[in-house]
C-alpha atoms as a PDB file:
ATOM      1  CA  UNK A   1       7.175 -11.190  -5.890  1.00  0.00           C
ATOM      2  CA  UNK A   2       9.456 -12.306  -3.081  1.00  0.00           C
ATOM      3  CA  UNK A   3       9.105 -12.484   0.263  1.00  0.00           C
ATOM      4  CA  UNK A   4       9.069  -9.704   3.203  1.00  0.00           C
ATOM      5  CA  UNK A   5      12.568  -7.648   3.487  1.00  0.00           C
ATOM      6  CA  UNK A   6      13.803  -9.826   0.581  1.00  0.00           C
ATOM      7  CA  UNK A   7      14.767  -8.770  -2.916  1.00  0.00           C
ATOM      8  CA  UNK A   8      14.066 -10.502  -6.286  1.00  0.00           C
ATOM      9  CA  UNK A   9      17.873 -12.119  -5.872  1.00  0.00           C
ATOM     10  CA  UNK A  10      15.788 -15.180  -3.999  1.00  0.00           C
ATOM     11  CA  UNK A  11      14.584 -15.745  -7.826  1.00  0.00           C
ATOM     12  CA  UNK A  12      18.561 -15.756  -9.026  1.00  0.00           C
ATOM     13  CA  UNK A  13      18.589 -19.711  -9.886  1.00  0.00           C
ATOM     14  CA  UNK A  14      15.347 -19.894 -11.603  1.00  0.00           C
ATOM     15  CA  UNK A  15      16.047 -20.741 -14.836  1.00  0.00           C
ATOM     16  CA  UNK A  16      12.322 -20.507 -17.171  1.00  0.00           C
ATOM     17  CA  UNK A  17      12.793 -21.366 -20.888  1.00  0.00           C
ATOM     18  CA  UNK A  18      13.149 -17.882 -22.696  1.00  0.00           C
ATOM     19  CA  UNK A  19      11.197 -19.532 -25.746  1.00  0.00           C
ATOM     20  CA  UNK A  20       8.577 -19.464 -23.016  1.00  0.00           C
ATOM     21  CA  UNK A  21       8.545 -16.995 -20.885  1.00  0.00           C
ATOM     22  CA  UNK A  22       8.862 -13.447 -20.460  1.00  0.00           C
ATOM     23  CA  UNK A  23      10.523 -13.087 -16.627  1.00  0.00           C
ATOM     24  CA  UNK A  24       9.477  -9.818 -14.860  1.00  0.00           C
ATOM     25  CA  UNK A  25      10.937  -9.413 -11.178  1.00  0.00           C
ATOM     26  CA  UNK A  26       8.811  -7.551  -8.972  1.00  0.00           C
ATOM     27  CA  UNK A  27      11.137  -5.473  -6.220  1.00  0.00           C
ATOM     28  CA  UNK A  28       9.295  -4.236  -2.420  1.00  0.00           C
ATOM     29  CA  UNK A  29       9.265  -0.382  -1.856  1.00  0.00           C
ATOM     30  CA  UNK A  30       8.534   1.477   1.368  1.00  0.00           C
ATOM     31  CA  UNK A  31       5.053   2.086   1.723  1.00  0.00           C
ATOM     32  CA  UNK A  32       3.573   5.521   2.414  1.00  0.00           C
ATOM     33  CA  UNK A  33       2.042   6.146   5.603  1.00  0.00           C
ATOM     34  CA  UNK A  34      -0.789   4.649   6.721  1.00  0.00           C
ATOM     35  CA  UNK A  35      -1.742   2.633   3.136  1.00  0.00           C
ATOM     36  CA  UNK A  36      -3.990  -0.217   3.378  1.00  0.00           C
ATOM     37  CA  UNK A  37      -2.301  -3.300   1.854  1.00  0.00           C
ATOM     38  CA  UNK A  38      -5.169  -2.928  -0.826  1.00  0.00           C
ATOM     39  CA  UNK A  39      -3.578   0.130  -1.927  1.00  0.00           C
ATOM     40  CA  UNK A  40      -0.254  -1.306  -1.462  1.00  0.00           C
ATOM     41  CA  UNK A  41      -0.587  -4.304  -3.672  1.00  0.00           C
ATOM     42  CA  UNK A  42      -2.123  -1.803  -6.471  1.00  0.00           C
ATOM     43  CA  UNK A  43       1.269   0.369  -6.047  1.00  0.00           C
ATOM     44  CA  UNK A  44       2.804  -2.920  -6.551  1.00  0.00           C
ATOM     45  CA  UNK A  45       1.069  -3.502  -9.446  1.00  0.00           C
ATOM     46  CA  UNK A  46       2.217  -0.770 -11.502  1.00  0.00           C
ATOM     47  CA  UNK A  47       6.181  -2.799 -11.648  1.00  0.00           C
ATOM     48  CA  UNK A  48       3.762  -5.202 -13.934  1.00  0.00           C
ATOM     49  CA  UNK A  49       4.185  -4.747 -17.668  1.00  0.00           C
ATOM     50  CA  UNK A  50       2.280  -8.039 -19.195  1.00  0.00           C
ATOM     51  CA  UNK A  51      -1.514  -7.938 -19.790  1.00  0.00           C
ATOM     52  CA  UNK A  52      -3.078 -10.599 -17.962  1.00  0.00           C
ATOM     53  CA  UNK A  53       0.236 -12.086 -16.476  1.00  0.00           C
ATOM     54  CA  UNK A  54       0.683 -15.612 -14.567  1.00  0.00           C
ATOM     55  CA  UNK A  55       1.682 -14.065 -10.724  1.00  0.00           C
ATOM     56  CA  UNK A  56       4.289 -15.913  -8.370  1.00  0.00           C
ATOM     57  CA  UNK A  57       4.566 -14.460  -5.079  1.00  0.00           C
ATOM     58  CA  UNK A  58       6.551 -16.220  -1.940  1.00  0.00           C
ATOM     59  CA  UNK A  59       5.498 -16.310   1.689  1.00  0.00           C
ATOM     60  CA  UNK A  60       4.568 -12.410   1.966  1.00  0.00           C
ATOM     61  CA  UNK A  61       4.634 -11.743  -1.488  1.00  0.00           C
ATOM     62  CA  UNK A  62       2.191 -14.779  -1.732  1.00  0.00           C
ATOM     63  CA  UNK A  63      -0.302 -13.134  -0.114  1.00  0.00           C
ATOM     64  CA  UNK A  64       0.536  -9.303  -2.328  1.00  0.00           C
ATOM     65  CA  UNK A  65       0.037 -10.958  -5.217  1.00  0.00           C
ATOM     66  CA  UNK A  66      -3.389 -12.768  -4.165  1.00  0.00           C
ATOM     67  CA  UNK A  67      -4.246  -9.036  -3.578  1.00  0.00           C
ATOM     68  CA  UNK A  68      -3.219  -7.483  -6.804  1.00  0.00           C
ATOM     69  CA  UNK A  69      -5.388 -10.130  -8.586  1.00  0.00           C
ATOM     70  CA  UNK A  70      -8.444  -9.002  -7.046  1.00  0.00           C
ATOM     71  CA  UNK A  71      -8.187  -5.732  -9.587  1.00  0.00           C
ATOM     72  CA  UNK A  72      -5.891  -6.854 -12.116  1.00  0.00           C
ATOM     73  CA  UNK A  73      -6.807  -9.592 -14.141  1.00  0.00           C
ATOM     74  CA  UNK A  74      -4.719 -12.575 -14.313  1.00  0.00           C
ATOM     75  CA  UNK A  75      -3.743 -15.672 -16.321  1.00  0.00           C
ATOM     76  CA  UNK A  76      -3.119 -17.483 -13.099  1.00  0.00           C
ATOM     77  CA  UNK A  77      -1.774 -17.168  -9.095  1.00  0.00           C
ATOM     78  CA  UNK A  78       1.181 -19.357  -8.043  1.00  0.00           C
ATOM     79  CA  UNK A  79       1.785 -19.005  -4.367  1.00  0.00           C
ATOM     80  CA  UNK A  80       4.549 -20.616  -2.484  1.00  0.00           C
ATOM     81  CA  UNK A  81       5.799 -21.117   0.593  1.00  0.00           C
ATOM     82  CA  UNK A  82       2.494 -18.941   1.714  1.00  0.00           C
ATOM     83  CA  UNK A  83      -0.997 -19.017   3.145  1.00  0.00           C
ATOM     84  CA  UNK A  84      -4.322 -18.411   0.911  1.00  0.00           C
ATOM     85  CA  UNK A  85      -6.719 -17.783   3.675  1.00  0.00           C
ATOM     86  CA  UNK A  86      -6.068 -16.993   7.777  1.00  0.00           C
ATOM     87  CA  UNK A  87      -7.161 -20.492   8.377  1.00  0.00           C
ATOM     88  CA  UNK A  88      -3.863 -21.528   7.082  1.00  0.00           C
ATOM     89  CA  UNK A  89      -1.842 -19.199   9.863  1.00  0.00           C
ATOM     90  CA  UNK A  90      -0.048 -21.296  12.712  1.00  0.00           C
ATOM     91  CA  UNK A  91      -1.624 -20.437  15.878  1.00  0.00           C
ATOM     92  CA  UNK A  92       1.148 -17.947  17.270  1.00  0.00           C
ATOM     93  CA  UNK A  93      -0.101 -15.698  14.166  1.00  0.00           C
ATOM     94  CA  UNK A  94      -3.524 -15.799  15.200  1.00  0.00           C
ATOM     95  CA  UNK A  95      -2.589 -15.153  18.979  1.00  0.00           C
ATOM     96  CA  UNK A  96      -0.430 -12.280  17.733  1.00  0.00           C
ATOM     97  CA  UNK A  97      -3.530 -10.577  16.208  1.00  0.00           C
ATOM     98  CA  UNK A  98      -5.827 -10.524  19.501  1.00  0.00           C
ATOM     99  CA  UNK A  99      -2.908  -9.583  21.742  1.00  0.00           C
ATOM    100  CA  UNK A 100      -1.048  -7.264  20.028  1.00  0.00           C
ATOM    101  CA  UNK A 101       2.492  -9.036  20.739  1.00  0.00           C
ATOM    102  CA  UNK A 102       3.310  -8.159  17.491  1.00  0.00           C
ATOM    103  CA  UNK A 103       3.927  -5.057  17.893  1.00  0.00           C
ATOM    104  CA  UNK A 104       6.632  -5.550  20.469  1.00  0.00           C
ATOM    105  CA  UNK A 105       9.336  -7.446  17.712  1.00  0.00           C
ATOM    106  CA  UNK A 106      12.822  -5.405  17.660  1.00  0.00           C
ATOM    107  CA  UNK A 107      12.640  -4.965  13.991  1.00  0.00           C
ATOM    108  CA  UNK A 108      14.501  -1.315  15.015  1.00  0.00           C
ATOM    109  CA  UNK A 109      17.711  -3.697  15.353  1.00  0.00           C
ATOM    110  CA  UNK A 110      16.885  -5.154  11.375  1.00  0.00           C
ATOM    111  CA  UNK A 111      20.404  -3.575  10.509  1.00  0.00           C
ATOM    112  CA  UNK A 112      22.395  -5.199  13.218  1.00  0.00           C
ATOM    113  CA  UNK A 113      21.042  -8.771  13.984  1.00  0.00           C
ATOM    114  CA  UNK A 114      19.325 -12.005  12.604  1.00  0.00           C
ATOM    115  CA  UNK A 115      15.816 -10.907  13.077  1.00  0.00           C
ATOM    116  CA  UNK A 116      14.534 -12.299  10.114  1.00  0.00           C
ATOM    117  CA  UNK A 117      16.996 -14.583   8.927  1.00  0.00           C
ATOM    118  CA  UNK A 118      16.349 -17.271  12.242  1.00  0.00           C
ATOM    119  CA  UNK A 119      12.832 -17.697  10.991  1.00  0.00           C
ATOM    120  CA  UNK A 120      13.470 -17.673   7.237  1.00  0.00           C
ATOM    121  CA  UNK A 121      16.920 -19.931   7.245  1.00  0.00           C
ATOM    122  CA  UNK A 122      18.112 -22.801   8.299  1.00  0.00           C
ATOM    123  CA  UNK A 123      21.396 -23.949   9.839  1.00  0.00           C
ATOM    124  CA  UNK A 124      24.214 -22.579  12.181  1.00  0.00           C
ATOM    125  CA  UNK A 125      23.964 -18.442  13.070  1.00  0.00           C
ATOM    126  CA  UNK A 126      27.134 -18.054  10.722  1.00  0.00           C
ATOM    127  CA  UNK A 127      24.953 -19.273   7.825  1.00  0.00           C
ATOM    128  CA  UNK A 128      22.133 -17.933   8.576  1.00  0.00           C
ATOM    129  CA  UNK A 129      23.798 -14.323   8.710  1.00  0.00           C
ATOM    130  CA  UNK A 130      25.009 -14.744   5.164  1.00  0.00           C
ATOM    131  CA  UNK A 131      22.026 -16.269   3.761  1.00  0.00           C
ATOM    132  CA  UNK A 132      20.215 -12.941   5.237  1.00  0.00           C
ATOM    133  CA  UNK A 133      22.901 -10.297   4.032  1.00  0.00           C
ATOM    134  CA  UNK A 134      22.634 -12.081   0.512  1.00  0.00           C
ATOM    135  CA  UNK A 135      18.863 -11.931  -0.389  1.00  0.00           C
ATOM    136  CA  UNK A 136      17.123  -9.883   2.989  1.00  0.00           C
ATOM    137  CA  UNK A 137      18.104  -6.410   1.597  1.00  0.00           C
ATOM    138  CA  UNK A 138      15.161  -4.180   2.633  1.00  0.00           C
ATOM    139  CA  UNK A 139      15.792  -3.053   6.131  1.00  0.00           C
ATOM    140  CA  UNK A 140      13.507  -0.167   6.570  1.00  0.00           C
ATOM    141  CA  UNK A 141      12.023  -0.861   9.800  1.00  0.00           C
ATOM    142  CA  UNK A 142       8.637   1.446   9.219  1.00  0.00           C
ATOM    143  CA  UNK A 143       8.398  -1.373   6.396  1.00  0.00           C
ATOM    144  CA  UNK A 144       9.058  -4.316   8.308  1.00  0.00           C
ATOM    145  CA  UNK A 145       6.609  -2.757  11.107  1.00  0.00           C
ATOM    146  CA  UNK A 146       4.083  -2.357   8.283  1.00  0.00           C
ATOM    147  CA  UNK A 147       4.374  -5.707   6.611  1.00  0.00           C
ATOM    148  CA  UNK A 148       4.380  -7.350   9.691  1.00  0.00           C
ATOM    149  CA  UNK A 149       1.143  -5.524  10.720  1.00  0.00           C
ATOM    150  CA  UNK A 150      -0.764  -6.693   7.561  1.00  0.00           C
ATOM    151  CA  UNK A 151       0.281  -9.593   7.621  1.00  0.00           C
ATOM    152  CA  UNK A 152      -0.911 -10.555  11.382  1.00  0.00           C
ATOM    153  CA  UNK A 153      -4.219  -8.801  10.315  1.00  0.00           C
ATOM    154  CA  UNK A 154      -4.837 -10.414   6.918  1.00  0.00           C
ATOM    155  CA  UNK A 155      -8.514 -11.246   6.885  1.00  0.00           C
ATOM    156  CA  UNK A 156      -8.947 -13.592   3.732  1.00  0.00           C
ATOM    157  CA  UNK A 157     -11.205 -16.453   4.892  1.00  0.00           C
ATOM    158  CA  UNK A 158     -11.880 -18.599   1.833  1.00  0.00           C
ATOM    159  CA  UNK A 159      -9.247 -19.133  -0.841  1.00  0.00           C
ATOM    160  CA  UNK A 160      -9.162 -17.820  -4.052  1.00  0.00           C
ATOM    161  CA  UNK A 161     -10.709 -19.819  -7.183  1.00  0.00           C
ATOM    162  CA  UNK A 162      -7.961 -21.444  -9.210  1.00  0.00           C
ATOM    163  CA  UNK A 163      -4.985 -20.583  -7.132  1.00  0.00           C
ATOM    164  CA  UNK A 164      -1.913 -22.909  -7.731  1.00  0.00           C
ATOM    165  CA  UNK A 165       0.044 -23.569  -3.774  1.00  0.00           C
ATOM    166  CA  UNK A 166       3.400 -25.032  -3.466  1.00  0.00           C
ATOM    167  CA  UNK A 167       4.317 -25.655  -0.135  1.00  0.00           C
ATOM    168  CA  UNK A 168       7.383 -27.525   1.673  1.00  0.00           C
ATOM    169  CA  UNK A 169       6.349 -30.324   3.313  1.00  0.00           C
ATOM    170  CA  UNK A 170       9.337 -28.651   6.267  1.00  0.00           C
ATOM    171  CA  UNK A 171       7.988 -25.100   6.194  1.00  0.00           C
ATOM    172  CA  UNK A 172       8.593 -23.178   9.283  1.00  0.00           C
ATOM    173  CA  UNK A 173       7.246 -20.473   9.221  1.00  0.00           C
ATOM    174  CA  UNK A 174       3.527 -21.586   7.823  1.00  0.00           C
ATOM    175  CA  UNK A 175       4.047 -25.480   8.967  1.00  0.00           C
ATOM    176  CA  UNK A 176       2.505 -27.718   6.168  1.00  0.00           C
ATOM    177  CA  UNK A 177      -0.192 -29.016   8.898  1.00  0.00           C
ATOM    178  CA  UNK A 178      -2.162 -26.308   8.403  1.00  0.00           C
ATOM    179  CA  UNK A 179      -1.969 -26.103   4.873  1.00  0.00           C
ATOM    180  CA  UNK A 180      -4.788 -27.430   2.832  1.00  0.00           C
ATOM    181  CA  UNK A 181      -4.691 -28.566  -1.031  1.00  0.00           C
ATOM    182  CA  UNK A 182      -0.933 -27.550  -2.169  1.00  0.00           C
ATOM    183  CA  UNK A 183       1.460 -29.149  -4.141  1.00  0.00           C
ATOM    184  CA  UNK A 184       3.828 -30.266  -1.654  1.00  0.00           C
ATOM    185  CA  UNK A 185       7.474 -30.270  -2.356  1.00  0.00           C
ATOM    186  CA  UNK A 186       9.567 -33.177  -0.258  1.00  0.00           C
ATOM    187  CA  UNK A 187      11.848 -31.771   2.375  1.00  0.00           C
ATOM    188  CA  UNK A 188      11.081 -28.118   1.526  1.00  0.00           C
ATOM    189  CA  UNK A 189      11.362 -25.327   3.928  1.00  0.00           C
ATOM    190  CA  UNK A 190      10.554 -22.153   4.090  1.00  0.00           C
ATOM    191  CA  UNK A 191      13.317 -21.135   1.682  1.00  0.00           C
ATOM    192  CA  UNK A 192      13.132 -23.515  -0.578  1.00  0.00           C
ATOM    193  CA  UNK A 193      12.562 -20.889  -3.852  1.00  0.00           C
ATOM    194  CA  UNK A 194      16.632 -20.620  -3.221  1.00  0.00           C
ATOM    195  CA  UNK A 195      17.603 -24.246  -1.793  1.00  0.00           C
ATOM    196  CA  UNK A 196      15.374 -26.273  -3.793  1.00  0.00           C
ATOM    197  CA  UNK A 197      15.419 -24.456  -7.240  1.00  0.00           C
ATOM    198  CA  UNK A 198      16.533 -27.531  -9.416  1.00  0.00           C
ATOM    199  CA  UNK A 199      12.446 -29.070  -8.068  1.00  0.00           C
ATOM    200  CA  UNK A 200      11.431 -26.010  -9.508  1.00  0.00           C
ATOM    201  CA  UNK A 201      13.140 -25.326 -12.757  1.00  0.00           C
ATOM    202  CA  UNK A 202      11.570 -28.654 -13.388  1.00  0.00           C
ATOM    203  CA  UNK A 203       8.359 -28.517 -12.263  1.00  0.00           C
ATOM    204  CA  UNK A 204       7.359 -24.545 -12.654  1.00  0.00           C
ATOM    205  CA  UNK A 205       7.031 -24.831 -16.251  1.00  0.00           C
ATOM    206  CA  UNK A 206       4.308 -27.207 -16.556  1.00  0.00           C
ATOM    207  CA  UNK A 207       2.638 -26.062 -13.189  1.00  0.00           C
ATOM    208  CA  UNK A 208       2.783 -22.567 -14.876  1.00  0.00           C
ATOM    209  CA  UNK A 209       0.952 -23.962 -18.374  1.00  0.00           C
ATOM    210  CA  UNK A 210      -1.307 -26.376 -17.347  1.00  0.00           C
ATOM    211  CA  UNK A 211      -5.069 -26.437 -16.569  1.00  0.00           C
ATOM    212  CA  UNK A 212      -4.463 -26.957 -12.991  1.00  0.00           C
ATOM    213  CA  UNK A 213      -5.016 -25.399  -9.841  1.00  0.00           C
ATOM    214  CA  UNK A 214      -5.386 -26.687  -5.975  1.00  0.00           C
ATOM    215  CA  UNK A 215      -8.678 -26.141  -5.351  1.00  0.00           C
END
């Protein structure tokens, strides 16, 4: 699952062994009005073919996937470049929910501007702006309004038994000082699914089929 306003394109240089794996991309759709994210993640859920699959959600799609394993079981949850509990928020999250600030962001100028790309991307505007035309495709702003909403009011407190976390150790958005028991990837950011995919075609594998988790 990829992250908020981005498509499964951020997945593009994953490369899985076909002997073993079955690759299913999961794609965002504009939720209806006024769903709970419960209801969202099992809407979700329906894109999923496999019985018991292993889920791999980044930064938003982290936290979707956490959700769709509450009802669905699962082989295993592989979050990265996300939170597993609120605990793990930076603080300007958490002062976001009590103040309402959130609700203020100009996500109505999504189709014209860098919104999300400045937090998501690194380097110069010119980059930035191509890096977010490439892989941020869904521009809806009810469904950045609502993402952003959920996300900001997220109330998991303890994180979930057996989940796997991969986290850049240069994360921006979720800085790695407030996340607890991940496997941390050396000078990862935020987008580091796209920038640092060679760490992953190596290490995904294993992380995927091994007896191992976080916690």
């Amino acid at each position: 699952m990829p992250g908020m306003a981005a498509s499964s394109r951020i997945f593009e240089y994953l490369d899985l062994p076909l002997s073993q794996f079955s690759v299913h991309l999961l794609e965002w759709s504009i939720p209806e009005r006024d769903i709970t994210l419960a209801d969202y993640a099992r809407s979700i859920s329906e894109q999923i073919a496999h019985r018991k699959p292993v889920l791999i959600g980044v930064s938003f799609g982290g936290i979707i996937i956490q959700e769709i394993a509450r009802f669905l079981p699962v082989r295993k949850v592989v979050i990265i470049s996300s939170v597993k509990k609120r605990s793990e928020f930076p603080k300007r999250l958490l002062i976001a929910r009590y103040t309402g600030l959130h609700r203020i962001l100009p996500t109505s100028l999504i189709n014209k501007v860098e919104l999300l790309s400045r937090y998501s991307f690194n380097g110069s505007v010119s980059k930035r702006l191509a890096l977010y035309e490439q892989y941020l495709s869904v521009r809806d702003t009810y469904y950045l309004d609502w993402c952003i909403e959920q996300l900001i009011n997220w109330t998991q407190t303890d994180a979930p038994e057996g989940i796997v976390h991969i986290h850049g150790e240069l994360d921006a958005v979720f800085p790695i000082k407030n996340i607890q028991k991940c496997i941390v990837v050396p000078e990862g950011t935020h987008t580091m699914i796209i920038h640092r995919y060679k760490w992953f075609n190596e290490q995904l594998p294993t992380i995927i089929l091994e007896d191992r988790s976080c916690m």
